[in-house]
Protein backbone atom coordinates (compact mmCIF):
# COMPACT_ATOMS: atom_id res chain seq x y z
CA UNK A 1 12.27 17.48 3.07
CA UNK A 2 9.63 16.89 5.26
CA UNK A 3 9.52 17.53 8.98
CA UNK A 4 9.90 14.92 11.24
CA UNK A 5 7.59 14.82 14.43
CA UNK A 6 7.30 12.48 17.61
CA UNK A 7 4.46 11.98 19.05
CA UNK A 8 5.16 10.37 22.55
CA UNK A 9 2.30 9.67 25.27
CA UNK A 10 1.73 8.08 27.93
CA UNK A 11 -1.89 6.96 28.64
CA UNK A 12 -4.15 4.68 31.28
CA UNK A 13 -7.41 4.36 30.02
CA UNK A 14 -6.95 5.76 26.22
CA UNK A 15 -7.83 9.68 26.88
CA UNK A 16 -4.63 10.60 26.45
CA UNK A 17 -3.77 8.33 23.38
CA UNK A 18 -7.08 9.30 21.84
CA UNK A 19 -5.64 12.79 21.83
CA UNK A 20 -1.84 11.93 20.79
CA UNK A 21 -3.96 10.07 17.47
CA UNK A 22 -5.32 13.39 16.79
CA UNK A 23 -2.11 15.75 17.28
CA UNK A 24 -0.46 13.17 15.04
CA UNK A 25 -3.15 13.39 12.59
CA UNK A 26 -2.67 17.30 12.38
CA UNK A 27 1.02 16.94 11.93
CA UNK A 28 0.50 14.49 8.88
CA UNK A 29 -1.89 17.24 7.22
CA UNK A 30 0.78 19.51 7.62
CA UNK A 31 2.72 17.51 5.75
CA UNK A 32 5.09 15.69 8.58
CA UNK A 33 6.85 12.56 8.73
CA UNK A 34 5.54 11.06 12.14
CA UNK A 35 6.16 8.50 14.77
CA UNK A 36 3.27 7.81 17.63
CA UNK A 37 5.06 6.23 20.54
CA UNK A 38 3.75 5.47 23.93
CA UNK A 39 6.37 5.42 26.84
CA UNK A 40 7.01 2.26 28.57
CA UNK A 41 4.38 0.92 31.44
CA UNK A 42 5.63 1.16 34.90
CA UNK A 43 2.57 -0.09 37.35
CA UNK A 44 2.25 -3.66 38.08
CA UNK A 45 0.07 -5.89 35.97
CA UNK A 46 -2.26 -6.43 39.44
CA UNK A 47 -3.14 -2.93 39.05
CA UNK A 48 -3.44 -2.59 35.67
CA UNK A 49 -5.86 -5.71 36.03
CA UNK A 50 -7.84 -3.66 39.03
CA UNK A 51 -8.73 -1.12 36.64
CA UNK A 52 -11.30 -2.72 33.57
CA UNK A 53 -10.51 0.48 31.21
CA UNK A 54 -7.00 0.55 32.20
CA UNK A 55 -6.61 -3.08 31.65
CA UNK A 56 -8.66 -2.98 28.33
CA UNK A 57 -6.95 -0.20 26.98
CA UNK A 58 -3.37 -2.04 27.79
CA UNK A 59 -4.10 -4.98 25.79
CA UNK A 60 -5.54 -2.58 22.69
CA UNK A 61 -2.41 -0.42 22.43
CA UNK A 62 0.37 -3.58 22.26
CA UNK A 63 0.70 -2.51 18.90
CA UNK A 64 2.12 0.68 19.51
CA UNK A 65 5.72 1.11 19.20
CA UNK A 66 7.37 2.24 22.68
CA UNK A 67 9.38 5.38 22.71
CA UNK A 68 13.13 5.41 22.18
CA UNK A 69 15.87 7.76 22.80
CA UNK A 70 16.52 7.24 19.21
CA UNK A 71 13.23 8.91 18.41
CA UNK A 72 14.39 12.09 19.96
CA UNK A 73 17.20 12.30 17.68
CA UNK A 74 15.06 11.68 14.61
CA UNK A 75 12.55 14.47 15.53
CA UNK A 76 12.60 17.74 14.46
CA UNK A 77 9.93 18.00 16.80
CA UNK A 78 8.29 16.65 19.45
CA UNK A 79 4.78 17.03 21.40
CA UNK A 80 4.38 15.43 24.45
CA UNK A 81 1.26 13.84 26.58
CA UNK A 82 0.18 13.02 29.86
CA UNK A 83 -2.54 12.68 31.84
CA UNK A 84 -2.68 15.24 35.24
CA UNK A 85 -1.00 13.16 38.13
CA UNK A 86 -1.67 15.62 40.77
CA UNK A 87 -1.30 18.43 38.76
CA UNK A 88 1.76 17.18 37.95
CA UNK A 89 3.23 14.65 35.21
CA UNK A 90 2.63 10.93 34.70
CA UNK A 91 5.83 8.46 36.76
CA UNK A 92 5.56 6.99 33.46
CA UNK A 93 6.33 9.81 31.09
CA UNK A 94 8.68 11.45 33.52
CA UNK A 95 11.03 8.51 33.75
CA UNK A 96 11.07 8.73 30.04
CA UNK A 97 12.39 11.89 30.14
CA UNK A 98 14.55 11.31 32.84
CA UNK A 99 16.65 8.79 30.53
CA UNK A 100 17.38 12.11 28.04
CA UNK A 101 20.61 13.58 30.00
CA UNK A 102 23.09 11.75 27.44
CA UNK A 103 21.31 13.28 24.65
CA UNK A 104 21.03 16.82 26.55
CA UNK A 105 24.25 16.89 27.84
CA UNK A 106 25.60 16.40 23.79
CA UNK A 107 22.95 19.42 22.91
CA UNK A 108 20.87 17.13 20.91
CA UNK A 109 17.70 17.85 22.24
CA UNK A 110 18.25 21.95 21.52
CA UNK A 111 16.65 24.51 19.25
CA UNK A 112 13.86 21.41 19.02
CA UNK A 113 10.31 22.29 18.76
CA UNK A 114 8.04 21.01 21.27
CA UNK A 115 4.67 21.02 23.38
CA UNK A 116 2.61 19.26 25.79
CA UNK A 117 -0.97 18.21 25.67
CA UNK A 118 -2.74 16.47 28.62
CA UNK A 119 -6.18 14.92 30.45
CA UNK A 120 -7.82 15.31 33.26
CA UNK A 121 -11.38 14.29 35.05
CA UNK A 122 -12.26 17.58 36.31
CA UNK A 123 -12.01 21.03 34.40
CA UNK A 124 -10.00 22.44 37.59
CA UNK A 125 -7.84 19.02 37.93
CA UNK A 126 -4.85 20.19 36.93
CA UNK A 127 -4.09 20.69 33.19
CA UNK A 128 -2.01 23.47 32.93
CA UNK A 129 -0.11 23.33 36.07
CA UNK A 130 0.51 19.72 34.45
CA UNK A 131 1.57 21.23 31.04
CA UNK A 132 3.72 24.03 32.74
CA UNK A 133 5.97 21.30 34.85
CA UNK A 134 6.23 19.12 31.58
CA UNK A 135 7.77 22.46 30.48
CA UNK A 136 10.33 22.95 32.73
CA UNK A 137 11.93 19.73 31.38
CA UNK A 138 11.80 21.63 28.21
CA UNK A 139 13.43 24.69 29.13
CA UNK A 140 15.85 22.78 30.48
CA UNK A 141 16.48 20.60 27.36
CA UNK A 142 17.18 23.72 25.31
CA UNK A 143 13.76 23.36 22.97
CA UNK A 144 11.32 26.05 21.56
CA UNK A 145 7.97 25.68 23.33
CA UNK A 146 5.48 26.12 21.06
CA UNK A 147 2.46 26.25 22.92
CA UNK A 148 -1.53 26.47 21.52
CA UNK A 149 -2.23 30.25 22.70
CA UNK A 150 -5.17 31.96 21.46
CA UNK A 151 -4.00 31.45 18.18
CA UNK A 152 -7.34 29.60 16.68
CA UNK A 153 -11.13 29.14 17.03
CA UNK A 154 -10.46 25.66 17.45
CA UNK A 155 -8.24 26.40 20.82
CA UNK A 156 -11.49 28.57 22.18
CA UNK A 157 -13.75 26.01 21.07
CA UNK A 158 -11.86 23.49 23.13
CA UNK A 159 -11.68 25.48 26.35
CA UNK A 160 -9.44 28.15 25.42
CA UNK A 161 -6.25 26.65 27.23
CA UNK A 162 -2.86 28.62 26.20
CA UNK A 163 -0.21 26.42 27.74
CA UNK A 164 -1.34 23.30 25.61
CA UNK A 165 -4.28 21.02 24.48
CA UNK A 166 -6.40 19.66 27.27
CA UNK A 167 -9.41 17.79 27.82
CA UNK A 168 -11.96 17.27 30.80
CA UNK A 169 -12.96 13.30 30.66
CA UNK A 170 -16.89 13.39 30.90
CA UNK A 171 -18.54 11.67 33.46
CA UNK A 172 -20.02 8.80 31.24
CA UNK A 173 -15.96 8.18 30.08
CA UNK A 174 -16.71 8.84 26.90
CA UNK A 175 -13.03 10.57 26.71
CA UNK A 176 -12.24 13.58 24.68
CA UNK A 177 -15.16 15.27 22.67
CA UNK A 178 -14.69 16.86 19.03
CA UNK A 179 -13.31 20.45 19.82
CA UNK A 180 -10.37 19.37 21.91
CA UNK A 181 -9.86 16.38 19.07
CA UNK A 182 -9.65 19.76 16.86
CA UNK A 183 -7.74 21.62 18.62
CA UNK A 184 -5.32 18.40 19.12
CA UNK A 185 -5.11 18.08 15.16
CA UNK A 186 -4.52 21.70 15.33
CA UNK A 187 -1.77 21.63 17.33
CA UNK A 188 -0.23 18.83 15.37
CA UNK A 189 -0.64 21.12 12.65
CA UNK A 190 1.36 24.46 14.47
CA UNK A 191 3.84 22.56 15.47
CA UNK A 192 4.82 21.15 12.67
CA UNK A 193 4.39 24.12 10.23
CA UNK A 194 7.13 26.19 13.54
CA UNK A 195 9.25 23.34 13.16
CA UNK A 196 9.51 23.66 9.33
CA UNK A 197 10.45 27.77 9.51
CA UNK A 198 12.80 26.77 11.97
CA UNK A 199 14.53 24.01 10.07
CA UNK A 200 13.82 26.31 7.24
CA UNK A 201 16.36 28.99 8.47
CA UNK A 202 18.93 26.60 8.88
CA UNK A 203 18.90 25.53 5.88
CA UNK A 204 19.38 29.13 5.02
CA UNK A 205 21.59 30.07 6.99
């Protein structure tokens, strides 16, 4: 049976989502059933509308399913992005996860795996302090954090972040380049392939 992975973002101008496409491309070539979902808008449509890539990207993504607590139930595991707010997480994708205490308090979201993958403008702008408070959620929630390491030429290639994919939006806003697209695909593929020895022991034991 194949694993099942969510893919939930949240994104303004489409660095972010570029990146979720990728993870969820590496989880399908490791074989997972997915679901890309972006979490639900909060800003008002006059700033959306201030912003031409912001607003342009809105109206290019209505297609794309927004998340549910239902898709935390399906997954076997889930991978999260955001871009740095701060150094901290998007309002958007933490009210999303502020929703989850019915399923955490009935131990639904435990023994899941998950990790976090994120944008920023500058290389210093935040990324992992970003990743590590998305992670605290997780800890909380009960889950396995996978995270990237230095497990693969394609994490070095990409910057050589540990805590998660992340990607430094070039000055032209051209959005992520090829190495951190590979070393989103391959954390689509770790994840998944952790998720299936984990659901592989239970099926064992």
């Amino acid at each position: 049976m194949a694993v099942k992975v969510a893919v939930i973002y949240y994104s303004a101008t489409g660095n972010v989502y570029k990146l979720a496409q990728a993870v969820e491309e590496g989880a399908r070539e490791a074989e997972a059933e997915t679901r890309l979902r972006k979490v639900h808008e909060l800003a008002p449509e006059e700033a959306i509308k201030s912003n031409q890539g912001w607003h342009d990207h809105f109206m290019e993504t209505q297609d794309v399913p927004e998340a549910q607590l239902d898709d935390l139930e399906w997954a076997d595991a889930y991978i999260f992005g955001t871009p740095t707010r701060f150094g901290n997480v998007s309002a958007q994708l933490k009210q999303f996860l502020d929703t989850t205490g019915g399923l955490w308090f009935q131990g639904k979201l435990t023994d899941k795996v998950v990790g976090g993958f994120t944008s920023a403008q500058n290389a210093h702008g935040g990324q992992e302090s970003t990743l590590l408070s998305m992670y605290n959620v997780f800890m909380h929630w009960g889950s396995v954090i996978v995270p990237t390491g230095y497990t693969s030429d394609e994490v070095f290639a990409a910057g050589g972040n540990p805590y998660g994919v992340s990607s430094t939006d070039p000055a032209d806003g051209s959005g992520p380049n090829e190495q951190e697209l590979a070393a989103a695909r391959y954390q689509g593929r770790r994840i998944t392939e952790k998720a299936a020895i984990l659901a592989g022991s239970r099926v064992q034991g």
